[in-house]
C-alpha atoms as a PDB file:
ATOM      1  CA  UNK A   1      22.113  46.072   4.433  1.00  0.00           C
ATOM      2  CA  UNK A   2      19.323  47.532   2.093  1.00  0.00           C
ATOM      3  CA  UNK A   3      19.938  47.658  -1.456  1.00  0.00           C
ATOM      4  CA  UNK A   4      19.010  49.912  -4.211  1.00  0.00           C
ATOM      5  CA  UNK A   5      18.587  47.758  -7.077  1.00  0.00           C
ATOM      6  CA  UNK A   6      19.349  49.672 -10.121  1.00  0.00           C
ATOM      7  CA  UNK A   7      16.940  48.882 -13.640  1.00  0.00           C
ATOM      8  CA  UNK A   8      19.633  47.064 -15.103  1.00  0.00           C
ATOM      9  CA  UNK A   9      18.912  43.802 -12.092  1.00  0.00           C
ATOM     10  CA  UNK A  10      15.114  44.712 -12.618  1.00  0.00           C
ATOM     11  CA  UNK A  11      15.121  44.519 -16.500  1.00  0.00           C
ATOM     12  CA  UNK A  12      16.818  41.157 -16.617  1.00  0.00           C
ATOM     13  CA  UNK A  13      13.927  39.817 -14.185  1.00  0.00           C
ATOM     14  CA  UNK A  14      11.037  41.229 -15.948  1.00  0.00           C
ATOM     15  CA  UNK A  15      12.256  39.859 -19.826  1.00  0.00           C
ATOM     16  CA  UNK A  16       9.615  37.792 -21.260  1.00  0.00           C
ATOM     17  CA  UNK A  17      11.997  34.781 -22.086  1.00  0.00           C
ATOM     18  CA  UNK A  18      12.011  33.306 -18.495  1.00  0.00           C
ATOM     19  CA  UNK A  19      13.941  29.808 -19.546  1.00  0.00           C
ATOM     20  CA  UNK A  20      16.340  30.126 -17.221  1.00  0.00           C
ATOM     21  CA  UNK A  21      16.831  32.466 -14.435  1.00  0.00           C
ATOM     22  CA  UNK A  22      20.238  34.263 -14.248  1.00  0.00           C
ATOM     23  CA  UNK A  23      22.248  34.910 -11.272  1.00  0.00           C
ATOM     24  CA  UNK A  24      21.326  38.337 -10.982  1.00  0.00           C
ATOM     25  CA  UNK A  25      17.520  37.412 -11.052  1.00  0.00           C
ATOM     26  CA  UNK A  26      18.176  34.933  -8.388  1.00  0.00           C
ATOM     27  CA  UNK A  27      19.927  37.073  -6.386  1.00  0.00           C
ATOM     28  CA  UNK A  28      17.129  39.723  -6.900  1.00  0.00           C
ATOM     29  CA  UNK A  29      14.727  36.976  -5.722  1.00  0.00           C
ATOM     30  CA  UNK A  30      17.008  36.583  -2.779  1.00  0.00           C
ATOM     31  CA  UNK A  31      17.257  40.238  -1.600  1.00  0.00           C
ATOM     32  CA  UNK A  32      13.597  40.760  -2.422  1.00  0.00           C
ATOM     33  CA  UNK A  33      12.713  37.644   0.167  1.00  0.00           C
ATOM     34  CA  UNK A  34      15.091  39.784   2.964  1.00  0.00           C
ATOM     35  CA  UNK A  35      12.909  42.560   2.762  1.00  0.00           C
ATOM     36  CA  UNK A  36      15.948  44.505   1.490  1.00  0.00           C
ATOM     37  CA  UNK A  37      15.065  45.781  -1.873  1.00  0.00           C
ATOM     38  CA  UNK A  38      15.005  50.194  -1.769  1.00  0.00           C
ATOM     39  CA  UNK A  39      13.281  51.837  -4.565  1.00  0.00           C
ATOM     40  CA  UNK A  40      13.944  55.435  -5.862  1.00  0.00           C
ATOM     41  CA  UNK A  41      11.550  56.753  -8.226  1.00  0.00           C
ATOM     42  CA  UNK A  42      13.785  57.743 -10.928  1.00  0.00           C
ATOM     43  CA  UNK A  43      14.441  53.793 -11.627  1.00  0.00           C
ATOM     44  CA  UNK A  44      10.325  52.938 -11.075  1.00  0.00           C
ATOM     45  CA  UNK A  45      10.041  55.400 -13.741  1.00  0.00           C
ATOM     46  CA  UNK A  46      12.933  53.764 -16.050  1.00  0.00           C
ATOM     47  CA  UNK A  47      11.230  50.263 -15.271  1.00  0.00           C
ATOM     48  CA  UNK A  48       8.146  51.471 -16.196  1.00  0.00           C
ATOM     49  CA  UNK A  49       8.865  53.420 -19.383  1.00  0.00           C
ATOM     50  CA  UNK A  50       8.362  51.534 -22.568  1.00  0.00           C
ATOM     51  CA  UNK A  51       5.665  48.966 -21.625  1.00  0.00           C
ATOM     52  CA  UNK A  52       3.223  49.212 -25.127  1.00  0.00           C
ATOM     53  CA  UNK A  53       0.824  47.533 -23.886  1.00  0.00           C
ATOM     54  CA  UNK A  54      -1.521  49.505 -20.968  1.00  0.00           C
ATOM     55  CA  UNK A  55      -2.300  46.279 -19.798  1.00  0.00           C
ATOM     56  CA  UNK A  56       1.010  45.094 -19.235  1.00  0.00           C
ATOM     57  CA  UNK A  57       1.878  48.031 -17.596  1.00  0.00           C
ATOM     58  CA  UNK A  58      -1.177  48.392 -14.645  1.00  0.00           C
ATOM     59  CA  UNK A  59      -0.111  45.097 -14.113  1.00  0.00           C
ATOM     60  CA  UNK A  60       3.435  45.934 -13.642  1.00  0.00           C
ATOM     61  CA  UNK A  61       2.765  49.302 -11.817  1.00  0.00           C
ATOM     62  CA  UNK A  62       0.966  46.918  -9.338  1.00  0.00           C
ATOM     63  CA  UNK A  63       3.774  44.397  -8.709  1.00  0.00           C
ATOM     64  CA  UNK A  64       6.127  47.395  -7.717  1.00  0.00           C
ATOM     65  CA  UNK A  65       3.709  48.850  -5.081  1.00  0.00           C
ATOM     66  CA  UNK A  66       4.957  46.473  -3.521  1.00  0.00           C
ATOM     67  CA  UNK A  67       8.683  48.569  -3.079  1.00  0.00           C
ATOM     68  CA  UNK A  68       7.366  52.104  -1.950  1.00  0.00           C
ATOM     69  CA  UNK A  69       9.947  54.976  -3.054  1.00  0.00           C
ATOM     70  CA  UNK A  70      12.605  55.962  -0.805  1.00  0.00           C
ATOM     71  CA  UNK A  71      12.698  60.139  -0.807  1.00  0.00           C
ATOM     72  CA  UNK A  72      14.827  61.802  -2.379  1.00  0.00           C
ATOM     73  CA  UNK A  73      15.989  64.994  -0.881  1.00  0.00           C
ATOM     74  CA  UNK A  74      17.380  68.269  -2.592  1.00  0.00           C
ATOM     75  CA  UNK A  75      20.899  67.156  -0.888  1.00  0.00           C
ATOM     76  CA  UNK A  76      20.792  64.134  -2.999  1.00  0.00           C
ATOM     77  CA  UNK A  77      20.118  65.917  -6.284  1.00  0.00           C
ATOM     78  CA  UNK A  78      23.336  67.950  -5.116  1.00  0.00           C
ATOM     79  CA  UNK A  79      25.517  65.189  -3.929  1.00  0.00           C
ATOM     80  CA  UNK A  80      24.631  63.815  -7.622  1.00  0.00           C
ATOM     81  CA  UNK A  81      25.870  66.870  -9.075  1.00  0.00           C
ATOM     82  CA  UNK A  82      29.146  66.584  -7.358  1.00  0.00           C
ATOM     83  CA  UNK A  83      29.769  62.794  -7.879  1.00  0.00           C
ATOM     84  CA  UNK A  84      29.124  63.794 -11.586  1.00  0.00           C
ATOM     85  CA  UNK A  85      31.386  66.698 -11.730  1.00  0.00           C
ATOM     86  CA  UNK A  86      33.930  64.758  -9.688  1.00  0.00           C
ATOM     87  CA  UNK A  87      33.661  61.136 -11.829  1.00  0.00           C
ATOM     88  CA  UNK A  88      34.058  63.491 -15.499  1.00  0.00           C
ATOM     89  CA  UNK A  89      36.908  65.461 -14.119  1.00  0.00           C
ATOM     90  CA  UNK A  90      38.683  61.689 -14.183  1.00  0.00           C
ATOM     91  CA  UNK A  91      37.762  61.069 -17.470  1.00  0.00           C
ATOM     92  CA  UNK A  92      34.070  58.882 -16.461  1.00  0.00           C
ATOM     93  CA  UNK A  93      30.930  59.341 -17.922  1.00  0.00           C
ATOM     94  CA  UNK A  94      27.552  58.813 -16.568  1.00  0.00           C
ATOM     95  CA  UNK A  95      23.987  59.689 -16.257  1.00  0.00           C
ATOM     96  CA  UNK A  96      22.050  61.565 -14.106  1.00  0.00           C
ATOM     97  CA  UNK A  97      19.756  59.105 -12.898  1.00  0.00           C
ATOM     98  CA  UNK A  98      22.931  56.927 -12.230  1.00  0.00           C
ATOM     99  CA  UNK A  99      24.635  59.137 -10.274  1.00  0.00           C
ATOM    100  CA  UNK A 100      21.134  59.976  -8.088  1.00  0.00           C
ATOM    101  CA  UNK A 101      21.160  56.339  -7.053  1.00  0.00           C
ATOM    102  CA  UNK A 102      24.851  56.754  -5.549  1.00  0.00           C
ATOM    103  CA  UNK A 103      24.091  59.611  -3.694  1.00  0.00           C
ATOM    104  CA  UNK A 104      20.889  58.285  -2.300  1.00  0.00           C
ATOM    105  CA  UNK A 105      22.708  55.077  -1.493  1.00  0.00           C
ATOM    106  CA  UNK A 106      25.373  56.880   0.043  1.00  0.00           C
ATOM    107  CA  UNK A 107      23.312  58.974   2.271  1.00  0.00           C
ATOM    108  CA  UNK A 108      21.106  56.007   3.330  1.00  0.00           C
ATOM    109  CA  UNK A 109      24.296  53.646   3.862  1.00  0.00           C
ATOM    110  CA  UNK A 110      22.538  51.078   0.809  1.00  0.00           C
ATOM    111  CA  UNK A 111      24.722  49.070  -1.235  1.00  0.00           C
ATOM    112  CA  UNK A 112      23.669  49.793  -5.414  1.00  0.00           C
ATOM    113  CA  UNK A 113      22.719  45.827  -6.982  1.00  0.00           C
ATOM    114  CA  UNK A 114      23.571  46.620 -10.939  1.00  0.00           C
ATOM    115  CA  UNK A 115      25.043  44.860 -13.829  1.00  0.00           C
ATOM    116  CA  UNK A 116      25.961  48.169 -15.079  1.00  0.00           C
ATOM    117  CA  UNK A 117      29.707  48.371 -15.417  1.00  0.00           C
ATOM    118  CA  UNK A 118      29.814  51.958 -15.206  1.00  0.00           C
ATOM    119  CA  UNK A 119      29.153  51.543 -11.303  1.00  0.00           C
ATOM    120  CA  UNK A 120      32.138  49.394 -10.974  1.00  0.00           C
ATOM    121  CA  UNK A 121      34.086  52.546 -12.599  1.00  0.00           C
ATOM    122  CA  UNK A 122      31.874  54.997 -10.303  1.00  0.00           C
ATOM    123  CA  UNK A 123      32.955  52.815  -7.573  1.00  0.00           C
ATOM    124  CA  UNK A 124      36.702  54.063  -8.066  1.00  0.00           C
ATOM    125  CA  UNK A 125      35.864  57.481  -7.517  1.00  0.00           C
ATOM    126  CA  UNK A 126      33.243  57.976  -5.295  1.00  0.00           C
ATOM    127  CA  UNK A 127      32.327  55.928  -1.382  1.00  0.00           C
ATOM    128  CA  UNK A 128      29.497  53.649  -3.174  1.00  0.00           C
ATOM    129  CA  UNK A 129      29.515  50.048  -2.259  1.00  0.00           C
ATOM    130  CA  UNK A 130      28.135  47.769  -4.457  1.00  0.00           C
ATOM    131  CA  UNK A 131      26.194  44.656  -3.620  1.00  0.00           C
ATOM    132  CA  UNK A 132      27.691  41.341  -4.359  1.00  0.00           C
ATOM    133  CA  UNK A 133      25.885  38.142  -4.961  1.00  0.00           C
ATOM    134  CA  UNK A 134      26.327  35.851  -1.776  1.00  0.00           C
END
């Protein structure tokens, strides 16, 4: 199955202090090596804001050419709308951009790779399956 790997997964693999590698970077390494990673451009964007230094960030723009962006269709921005609407009216919070990824991953039939908790609560609510670390 293809995953959409949410910025959470990616910022833990791009820190600076690379001492030890985490299970979520591993398993990012793992998924990336399938050929299964997704990208959306709302989380390219999110990885990408920040960087200070121009440098660093041409270099990092390059490394993710490597994951073209899945499109996102006007459904999507809809189905978003209504997971939101639908996860508040039990009490959840979230963003936008978080609940874009479910309904992209839900059309597409991707799992979501996150460290997020708020997916896990999502998850309750709405038909998202989220990826688990083999």
């Amino acid at each position: 199955m293809k995953v959409i790997v949410d910025t959470s997964v990616w910022s833990l693999a791009l820190r600076r202090d690379k001492q030890d590698s985490p299970a979520p970077v591993q398993e990012l390494r793992h998924i990336i090596h399938g050929h299964r990673v997704q990208m959306i451009g709302p989380i390219r964007q999110e990885i990408l804001s920040g960087i200070r230094s121009a440098s660093q960030f041409k270099k990092l723009r390059k490394h993710l050419e490597s994951f073209p962006d899945l499109p996102i269709l006007t459904e999507d921005y809809v189905t978003a709308a209504q997971f939101f609407n639908h996860c508040r009216s039990k009490g959840i919070q979230g963003s936008n951009t978080d609940f874009l990824i479910c309904a992209v991953a839900v059309r597409n039939k991707f799992s979501i790779y996150t460290t997020d908790k708020d997916f896990e609560l999502f998850s309750e609510h709405i038909q998202i399956v989220l990826h688990q670390a083999n």
